[in-house]
N, C-alpha and C. Protein backbone atom coordinates (compact mmCIF):
# COMPACT_ATOMS: atom_id res chain seq x y z
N UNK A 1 32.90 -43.89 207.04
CA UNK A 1 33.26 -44.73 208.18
C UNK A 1 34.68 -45.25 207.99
N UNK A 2 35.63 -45.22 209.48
CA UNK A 2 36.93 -45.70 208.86
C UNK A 2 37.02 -47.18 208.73
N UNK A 3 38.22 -48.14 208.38
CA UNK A 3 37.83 -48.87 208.01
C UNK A 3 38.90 -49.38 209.56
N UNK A 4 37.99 -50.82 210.07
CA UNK A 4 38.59 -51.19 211.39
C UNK A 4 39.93 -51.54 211.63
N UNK A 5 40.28 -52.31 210.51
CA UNK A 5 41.69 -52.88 210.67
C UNK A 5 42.71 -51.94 210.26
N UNK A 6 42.58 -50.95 209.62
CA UNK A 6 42.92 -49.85 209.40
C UNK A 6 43.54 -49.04 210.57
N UNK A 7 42.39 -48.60 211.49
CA UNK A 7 42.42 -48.10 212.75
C UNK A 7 42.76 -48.62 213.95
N UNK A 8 42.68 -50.35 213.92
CA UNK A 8 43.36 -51.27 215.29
C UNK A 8 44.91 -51.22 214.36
N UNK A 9 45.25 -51.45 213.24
CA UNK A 9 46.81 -51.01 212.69
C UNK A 9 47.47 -49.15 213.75
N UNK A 10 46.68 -48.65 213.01
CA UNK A 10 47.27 -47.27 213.81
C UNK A 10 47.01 -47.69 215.55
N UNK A 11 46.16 -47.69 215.94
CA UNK A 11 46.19 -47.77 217.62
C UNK A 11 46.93 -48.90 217.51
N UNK A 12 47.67 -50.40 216.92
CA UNK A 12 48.63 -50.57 217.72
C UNK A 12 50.27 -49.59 217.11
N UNK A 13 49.89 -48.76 216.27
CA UNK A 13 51.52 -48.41 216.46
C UNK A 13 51.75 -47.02 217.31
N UNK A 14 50.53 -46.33 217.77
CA UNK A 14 50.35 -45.69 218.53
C UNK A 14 50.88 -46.08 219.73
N UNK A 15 50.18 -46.78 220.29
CA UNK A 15 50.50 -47.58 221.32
C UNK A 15 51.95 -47.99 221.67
N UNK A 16 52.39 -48.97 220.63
CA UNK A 16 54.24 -49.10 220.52
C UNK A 16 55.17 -48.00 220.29
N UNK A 17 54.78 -46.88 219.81
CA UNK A 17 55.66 -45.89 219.43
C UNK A 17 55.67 -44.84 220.79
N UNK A 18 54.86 -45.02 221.67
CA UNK A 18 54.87 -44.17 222.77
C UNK A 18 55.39 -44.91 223.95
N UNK A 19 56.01 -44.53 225.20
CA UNK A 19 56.12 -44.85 226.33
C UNK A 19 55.72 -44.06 227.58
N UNK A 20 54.67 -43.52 227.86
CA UNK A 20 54.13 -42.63 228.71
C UNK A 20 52.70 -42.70 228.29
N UNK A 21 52.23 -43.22 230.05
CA UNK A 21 50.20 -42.90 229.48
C UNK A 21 50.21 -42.58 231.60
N UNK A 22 48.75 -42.48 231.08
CA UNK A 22 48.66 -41.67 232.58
C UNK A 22 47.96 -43.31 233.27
N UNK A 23 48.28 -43.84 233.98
CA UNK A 23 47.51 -44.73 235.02
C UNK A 23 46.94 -44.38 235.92
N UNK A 24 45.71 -45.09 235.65
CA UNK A 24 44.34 -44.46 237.44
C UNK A 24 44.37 -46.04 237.81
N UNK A 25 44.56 -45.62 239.00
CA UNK A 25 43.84 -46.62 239.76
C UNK A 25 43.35 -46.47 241.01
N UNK A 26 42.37 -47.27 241.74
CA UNK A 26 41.51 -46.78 243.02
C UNK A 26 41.73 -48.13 243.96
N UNK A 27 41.50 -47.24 245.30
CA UNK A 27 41.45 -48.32 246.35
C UNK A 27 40.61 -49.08 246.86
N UNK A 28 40.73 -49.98 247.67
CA UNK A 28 39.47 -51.01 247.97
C UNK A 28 38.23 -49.79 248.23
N UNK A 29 38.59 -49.20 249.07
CA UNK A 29 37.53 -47.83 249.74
C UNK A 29 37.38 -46.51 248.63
N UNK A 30 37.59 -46.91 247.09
CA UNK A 30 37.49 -45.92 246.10
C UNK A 30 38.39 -44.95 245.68
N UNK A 31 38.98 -44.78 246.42
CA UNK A 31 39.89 -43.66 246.65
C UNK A 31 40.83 -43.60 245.63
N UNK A 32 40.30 -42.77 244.03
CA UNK A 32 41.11 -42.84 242.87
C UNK A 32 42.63 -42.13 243.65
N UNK A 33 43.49 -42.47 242.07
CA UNK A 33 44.62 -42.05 241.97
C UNK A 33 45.31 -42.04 240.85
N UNK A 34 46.27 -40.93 240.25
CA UNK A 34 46.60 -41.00 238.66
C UNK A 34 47.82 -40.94 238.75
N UNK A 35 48.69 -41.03 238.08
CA UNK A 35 50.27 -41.50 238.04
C UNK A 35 50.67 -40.99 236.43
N UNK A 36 51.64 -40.52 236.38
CA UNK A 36 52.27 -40.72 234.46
C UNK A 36 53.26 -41.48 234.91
N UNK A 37 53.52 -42.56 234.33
CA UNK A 37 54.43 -43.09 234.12
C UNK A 37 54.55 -44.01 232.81
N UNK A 38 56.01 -44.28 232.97
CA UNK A 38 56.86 -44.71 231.92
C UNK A 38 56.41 -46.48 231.39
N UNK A 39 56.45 -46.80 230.03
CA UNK A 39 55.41 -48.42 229.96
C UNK A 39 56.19 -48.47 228.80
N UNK A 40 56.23 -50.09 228.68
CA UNK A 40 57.16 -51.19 227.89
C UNK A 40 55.70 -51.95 227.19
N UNK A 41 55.72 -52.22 226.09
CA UNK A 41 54.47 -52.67 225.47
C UNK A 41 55.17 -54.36 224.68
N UNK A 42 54.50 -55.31 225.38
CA UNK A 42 54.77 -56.71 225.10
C UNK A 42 53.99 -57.46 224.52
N UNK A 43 53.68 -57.32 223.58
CA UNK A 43 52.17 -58.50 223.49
C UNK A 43 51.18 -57.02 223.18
N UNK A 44 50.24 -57.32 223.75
CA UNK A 44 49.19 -56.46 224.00
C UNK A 44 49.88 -56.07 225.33
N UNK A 45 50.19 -56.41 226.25
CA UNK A 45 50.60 -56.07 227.62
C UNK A 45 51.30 -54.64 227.68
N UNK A 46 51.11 -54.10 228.81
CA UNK A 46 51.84 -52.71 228.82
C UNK A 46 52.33 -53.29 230.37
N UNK A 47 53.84 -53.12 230.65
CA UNK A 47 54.71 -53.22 231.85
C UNK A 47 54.94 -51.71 232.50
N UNK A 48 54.96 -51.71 233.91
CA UNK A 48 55.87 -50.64 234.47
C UNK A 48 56.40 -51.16 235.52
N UNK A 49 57.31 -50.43 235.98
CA UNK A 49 57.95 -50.38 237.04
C UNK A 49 58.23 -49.75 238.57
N UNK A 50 58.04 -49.78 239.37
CA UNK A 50 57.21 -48.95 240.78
C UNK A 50 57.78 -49.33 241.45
N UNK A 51 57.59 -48.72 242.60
CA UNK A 51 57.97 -49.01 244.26
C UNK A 51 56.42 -49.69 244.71
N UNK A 52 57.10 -50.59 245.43
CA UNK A 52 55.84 -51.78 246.34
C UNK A 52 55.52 -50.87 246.99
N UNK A 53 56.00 -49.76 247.66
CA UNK A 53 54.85 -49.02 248.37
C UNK A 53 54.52 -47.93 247.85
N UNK A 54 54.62 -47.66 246.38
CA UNK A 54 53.86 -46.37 246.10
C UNK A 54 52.29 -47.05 246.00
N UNK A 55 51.68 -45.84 246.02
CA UNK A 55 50.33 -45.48 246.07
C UNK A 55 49.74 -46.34 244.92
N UNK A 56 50.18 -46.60 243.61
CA UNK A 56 49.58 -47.05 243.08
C UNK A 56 49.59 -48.41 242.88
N UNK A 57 50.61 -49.10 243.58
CA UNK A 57 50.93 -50.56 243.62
C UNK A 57 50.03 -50.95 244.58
N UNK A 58 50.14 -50.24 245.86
CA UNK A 58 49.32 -50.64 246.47
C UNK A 58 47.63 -50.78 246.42
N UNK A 59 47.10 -49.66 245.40
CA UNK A 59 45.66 -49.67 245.39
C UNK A 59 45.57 -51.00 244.48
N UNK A 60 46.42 -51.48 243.44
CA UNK A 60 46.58 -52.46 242.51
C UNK A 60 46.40 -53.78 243.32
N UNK A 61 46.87 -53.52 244.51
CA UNK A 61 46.91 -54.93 245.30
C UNK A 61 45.59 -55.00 245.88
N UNK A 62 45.19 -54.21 246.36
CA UNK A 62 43.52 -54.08 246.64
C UNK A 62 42.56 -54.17 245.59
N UNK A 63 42.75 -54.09 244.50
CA UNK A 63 41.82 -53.45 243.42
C UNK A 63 42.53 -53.25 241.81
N UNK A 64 42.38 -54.31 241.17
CA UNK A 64 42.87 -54.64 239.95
C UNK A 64 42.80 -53.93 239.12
N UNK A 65 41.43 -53.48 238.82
CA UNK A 65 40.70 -52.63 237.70
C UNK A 65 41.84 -51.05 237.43
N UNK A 66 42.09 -50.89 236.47
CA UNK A 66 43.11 -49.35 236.52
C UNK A 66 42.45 -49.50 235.33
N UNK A 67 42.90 -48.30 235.01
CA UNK A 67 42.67 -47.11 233.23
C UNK A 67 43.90 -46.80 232.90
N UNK A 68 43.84 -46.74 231.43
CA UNK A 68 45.25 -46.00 230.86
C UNK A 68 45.00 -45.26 229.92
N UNK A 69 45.49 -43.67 229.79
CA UNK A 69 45.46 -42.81 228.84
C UNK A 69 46.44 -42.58 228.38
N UNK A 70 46.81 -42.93 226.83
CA UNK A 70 47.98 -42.78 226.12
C UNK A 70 47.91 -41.25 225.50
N UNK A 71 48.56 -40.34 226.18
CA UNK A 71 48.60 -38.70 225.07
C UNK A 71 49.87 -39.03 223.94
N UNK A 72 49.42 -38.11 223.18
CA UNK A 72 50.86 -37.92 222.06
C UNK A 72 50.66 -37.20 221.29
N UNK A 73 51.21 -35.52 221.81
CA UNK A 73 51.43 -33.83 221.28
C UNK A 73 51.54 -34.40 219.87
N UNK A 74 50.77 -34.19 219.09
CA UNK A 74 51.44 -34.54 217.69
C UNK A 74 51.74 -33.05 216.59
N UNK A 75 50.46 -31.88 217.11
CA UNK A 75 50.52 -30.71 216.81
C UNK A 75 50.63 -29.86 217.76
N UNK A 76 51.11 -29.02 218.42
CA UNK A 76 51.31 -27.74 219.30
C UNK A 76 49.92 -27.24 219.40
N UNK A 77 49.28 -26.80 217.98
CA UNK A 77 48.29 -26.00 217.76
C UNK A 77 46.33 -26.75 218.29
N UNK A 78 46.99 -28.39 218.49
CA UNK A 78 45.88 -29.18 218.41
C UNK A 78 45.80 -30.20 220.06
N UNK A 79 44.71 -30.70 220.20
CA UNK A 79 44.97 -31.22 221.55
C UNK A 79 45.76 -32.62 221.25
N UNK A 80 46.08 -33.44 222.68
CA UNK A 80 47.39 -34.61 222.14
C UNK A 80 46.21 -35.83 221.53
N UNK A 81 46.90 -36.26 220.99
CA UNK A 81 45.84 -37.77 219.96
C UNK A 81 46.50 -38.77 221.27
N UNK A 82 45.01 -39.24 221.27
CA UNK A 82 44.86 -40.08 222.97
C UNK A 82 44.30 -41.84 221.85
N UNK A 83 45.02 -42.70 223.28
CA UNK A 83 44.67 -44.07 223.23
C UNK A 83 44.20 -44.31 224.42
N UNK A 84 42.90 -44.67 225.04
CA UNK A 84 42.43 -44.82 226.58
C UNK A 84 41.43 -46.27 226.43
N UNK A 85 41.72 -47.20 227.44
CA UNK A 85 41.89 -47.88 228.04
C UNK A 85 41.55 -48.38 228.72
N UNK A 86 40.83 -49.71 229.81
CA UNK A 86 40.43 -50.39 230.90
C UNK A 86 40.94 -51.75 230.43
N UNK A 87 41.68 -51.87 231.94
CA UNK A 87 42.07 -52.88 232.12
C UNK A 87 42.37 -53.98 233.51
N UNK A 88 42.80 -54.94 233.54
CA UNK A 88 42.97 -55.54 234.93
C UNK A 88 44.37 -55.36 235.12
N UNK A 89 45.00 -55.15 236.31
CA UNK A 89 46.61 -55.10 236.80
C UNK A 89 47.14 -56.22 237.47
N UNK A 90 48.45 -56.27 237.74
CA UNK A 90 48.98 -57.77 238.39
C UNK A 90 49.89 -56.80 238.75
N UNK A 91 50.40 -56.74 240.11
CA UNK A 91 52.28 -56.93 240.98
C UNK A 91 52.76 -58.34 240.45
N UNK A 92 53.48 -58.32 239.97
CA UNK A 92 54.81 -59.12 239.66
C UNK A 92 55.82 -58.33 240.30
N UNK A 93 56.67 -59.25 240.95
CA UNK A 93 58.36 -59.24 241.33
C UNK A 93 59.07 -59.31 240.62
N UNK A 94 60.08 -58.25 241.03
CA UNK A 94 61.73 -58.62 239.67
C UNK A 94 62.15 -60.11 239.71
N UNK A 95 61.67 -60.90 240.54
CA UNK A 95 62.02 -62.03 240.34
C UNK A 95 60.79 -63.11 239.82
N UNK A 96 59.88 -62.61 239.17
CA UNK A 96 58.84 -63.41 238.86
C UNK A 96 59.77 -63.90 237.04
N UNK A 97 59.21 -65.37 237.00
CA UNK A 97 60.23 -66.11 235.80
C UNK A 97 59.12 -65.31 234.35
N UNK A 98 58.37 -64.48 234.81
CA UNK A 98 57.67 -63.70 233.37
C UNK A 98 58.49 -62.33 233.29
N UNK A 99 58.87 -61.52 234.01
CA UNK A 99 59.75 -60.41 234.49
C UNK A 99 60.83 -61.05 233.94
N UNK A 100 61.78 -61.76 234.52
CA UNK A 100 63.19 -62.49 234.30
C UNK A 100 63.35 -62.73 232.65
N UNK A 101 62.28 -63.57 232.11
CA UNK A 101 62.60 -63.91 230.88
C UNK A 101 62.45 -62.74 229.91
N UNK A 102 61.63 -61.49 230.16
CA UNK A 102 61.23 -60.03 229.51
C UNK A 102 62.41 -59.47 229.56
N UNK A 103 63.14 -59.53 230.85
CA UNK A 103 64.24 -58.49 230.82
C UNK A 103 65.76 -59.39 229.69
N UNK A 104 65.24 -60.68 230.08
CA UNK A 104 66.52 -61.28 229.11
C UNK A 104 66.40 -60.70 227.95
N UNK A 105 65.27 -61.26 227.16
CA UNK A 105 65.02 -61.05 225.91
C UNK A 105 64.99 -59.33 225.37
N UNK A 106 65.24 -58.38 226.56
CA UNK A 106 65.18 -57.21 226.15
C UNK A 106 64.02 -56.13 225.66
N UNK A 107 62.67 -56.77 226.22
CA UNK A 107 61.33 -56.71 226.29
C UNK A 107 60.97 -55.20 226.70
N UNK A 108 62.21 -55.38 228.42
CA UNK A 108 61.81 -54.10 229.62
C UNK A 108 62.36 -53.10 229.62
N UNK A 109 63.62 -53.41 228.15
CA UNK A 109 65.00 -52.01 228.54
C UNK A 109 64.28 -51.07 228.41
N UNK A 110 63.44 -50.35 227.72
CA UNK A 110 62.75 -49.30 228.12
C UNK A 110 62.24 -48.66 229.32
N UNK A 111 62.26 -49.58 230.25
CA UNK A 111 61.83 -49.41 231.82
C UNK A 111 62.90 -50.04 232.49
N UNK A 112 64.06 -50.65 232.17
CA UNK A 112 64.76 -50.95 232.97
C UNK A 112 65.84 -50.22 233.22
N UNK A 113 66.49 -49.36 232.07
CA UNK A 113 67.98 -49.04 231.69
C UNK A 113 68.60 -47.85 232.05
N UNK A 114 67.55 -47.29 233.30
CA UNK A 114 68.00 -46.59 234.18
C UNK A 114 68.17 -46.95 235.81
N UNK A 115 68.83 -47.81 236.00
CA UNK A 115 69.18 -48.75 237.34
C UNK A 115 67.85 -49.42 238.22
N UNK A 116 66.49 -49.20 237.24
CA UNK A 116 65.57 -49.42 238.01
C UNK A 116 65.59 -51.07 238.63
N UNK A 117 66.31 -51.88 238.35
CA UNK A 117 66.31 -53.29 238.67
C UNK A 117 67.47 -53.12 239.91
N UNK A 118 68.16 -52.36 240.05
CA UNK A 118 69.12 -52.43 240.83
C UNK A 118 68.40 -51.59 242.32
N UNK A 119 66.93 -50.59 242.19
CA UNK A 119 66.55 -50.02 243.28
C UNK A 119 65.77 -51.22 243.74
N UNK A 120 65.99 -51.52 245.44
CA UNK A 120 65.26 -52.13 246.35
C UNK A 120 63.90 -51.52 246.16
N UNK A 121 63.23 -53.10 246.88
CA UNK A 121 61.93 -52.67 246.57
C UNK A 121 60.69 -52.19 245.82
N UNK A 122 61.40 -52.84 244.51
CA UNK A 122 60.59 -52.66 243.34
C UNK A 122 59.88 -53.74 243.22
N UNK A 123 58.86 -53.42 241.81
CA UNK A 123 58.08 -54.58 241.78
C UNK A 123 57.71 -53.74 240.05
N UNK A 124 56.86 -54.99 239.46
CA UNK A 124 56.03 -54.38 237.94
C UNK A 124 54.78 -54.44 238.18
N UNK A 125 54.13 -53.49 237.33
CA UNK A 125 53.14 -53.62 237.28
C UNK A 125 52.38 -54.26 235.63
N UNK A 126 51.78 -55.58 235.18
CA UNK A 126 51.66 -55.74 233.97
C UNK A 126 49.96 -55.53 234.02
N UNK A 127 50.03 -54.46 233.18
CA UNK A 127 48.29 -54.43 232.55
C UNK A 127 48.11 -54.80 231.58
N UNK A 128 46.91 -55.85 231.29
CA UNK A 128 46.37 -56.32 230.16
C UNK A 128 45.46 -56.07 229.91
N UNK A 129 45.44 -55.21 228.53
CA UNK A 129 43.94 -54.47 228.20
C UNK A 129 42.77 -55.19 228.13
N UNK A 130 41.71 -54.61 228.16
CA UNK A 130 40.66 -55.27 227.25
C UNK A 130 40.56 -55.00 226.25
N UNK A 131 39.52 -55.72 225.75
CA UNK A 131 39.54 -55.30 224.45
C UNK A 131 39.35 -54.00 223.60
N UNK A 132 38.48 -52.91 223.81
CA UNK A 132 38.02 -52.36 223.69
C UNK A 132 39.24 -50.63 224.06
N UNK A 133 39.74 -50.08 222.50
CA UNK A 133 40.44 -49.34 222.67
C UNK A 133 39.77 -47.89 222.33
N UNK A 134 39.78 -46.48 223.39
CA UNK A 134 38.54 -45.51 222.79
C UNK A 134 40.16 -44.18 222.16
N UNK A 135 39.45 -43.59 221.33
CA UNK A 135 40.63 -43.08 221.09
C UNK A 135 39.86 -41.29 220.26
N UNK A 136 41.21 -40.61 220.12
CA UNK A 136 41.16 -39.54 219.52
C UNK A 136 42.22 -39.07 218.72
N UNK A 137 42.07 -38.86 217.52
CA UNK A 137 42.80 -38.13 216.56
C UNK A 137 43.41 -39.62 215.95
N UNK A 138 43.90 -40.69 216.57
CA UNK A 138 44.41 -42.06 216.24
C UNK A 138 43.49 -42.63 215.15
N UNK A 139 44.72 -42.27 213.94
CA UNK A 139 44.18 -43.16 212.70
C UNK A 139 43.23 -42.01 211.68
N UNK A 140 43.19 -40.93 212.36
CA UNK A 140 42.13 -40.01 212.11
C UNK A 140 43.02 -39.16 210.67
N UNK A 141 42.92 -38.43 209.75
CA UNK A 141 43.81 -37.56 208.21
C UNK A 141 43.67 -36.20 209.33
N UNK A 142 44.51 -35.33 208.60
CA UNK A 142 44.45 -33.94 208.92
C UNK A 142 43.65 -33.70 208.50
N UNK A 143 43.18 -33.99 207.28
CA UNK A 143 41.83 -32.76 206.62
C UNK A 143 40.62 -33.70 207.87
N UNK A 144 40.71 -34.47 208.23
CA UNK A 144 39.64 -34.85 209.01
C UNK A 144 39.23 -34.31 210.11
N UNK A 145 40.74 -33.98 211.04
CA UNK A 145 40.86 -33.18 212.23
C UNK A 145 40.19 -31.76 211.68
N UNK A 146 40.71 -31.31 210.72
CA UNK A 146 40.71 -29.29 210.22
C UNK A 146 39.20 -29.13 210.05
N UNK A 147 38.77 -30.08 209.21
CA UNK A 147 37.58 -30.31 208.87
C UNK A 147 36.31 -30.50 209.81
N UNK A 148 36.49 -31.42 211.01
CA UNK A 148 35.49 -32.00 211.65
C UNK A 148 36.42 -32.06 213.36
N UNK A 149 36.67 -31.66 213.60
CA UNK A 149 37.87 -31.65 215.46
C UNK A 149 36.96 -33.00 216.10
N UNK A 150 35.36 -33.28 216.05
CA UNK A 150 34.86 -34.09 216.84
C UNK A 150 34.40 -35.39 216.10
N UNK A 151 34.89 -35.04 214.87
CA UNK A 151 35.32 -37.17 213.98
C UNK A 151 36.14 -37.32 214.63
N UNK A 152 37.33 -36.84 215.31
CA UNK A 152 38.46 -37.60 215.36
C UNK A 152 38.38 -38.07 216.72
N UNK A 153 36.91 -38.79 217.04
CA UNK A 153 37.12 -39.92 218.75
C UNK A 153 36.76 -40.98 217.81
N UNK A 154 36.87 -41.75 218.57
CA UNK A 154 36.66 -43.18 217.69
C UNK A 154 37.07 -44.56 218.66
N UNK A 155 37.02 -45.47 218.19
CA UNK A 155 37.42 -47.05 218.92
C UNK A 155 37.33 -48.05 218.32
N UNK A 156 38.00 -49.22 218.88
CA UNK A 156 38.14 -50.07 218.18
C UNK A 156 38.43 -51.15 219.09
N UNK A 157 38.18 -52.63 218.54
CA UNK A 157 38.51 -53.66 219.62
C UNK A 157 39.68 -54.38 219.02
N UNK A 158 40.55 -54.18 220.22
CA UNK A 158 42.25 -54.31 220.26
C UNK A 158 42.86 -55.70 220.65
C-alpha cells in the first residue's frame, strides 16, 4: 500500500508542475461540455482565463459543479499519468480585488502573459477542488507501472 502523504506530496507537484487539464462542465439543462485549457495553480485553487461568452463560462454561471483532468505524456510508450478532479467554479472579473491582488503578486502570469488581460470581455474562472484527488500513474515507480499497468490508479484526499 502506498504511503498517503507520500502520494498527496506527488499529486501536489503534479498538479503545480503542469498547466493544462481538460475542464467539463454542464448546463442548467445538462448539456455537458469539455474545454483544454490553460490553469495557474494558487493555493489548492486552479485559475483560468475565458471569454464571458464562451460556452464554458456560461454553463459555470448556470451550474457550478465542473471536473478537471490533469494528463501528463510522461512516456510515449505508456498512457499520460492523470490527476482528475470535482469541483465547484466561480466567474470572477479582471477586476475582482482576488484577480487584482493574484495578478500583482504574479500568481496569474502563467495565464496572463499573453495579452489575455488586455482582451475585452474576459473574465476567470477559479475552481476549488474537493477534496478527493483520483489519479493514475501519480506517485506510482516504473517497476510498478511495467509490473502491474492497473496499480497505477489510485487517490488521495487533497
Amino acid at each position: 500500500m502506498r504511503n498517503e502523504a507520500a502520494l498527496r506530496e506527488a499529486v501536489t507537484d503534479f498538479i503545480a508542475s503542469n498547466s493544462f487539464c481538460i475542464l467539463a462542465t454542464s448546463s442548467a439543462e445538462n448539456r455537458p461540455h469539455v474545454a483544454g485549457v490553460l490553469y495557474a495553480l494558487v493555493g489548492r485553487n486552479l485559475y483560468v482565463n475565458t471569454d464571458r461568452t464562451s460556452r464554458k463560462a456560461r454553463n459555470i454561471a448556470e451550474n457550478s459543479r465542473v471536473a478537471v483532468c490533469i494528463p501528463s505524456q510522461v512516456d510515449p510508450q505508456a498512457p499520460p499519468f492523470t490527476a482528475s478532479l470535482q469541483s465547484t467554479a466561480a466567474l470572477l472579473q479582471n477586476d475582482d480585488p482576488e484577480i487584482v491582488g493574484l495578478v500583482v503578486d504574479g500568481g496569474l502570469a502563467a495565464i496572463t502573459s499573453h495579452g489575455e488581460l488586455e482582451r475585452p470581455d474576459t473574465c476567470f474562472i477559479k475552481i476549488s477542488p474537493s477534496r478527493r484527488v483520483v489519479t493514475y500513474g501519480v506517485g506510482v515507480s516504473e517497476e510498478e507501472l511495467a509490473a502491474d499497468p492497473l496499480s497505477a490508479f489510485g487517490g488521495v484526499e487533497w
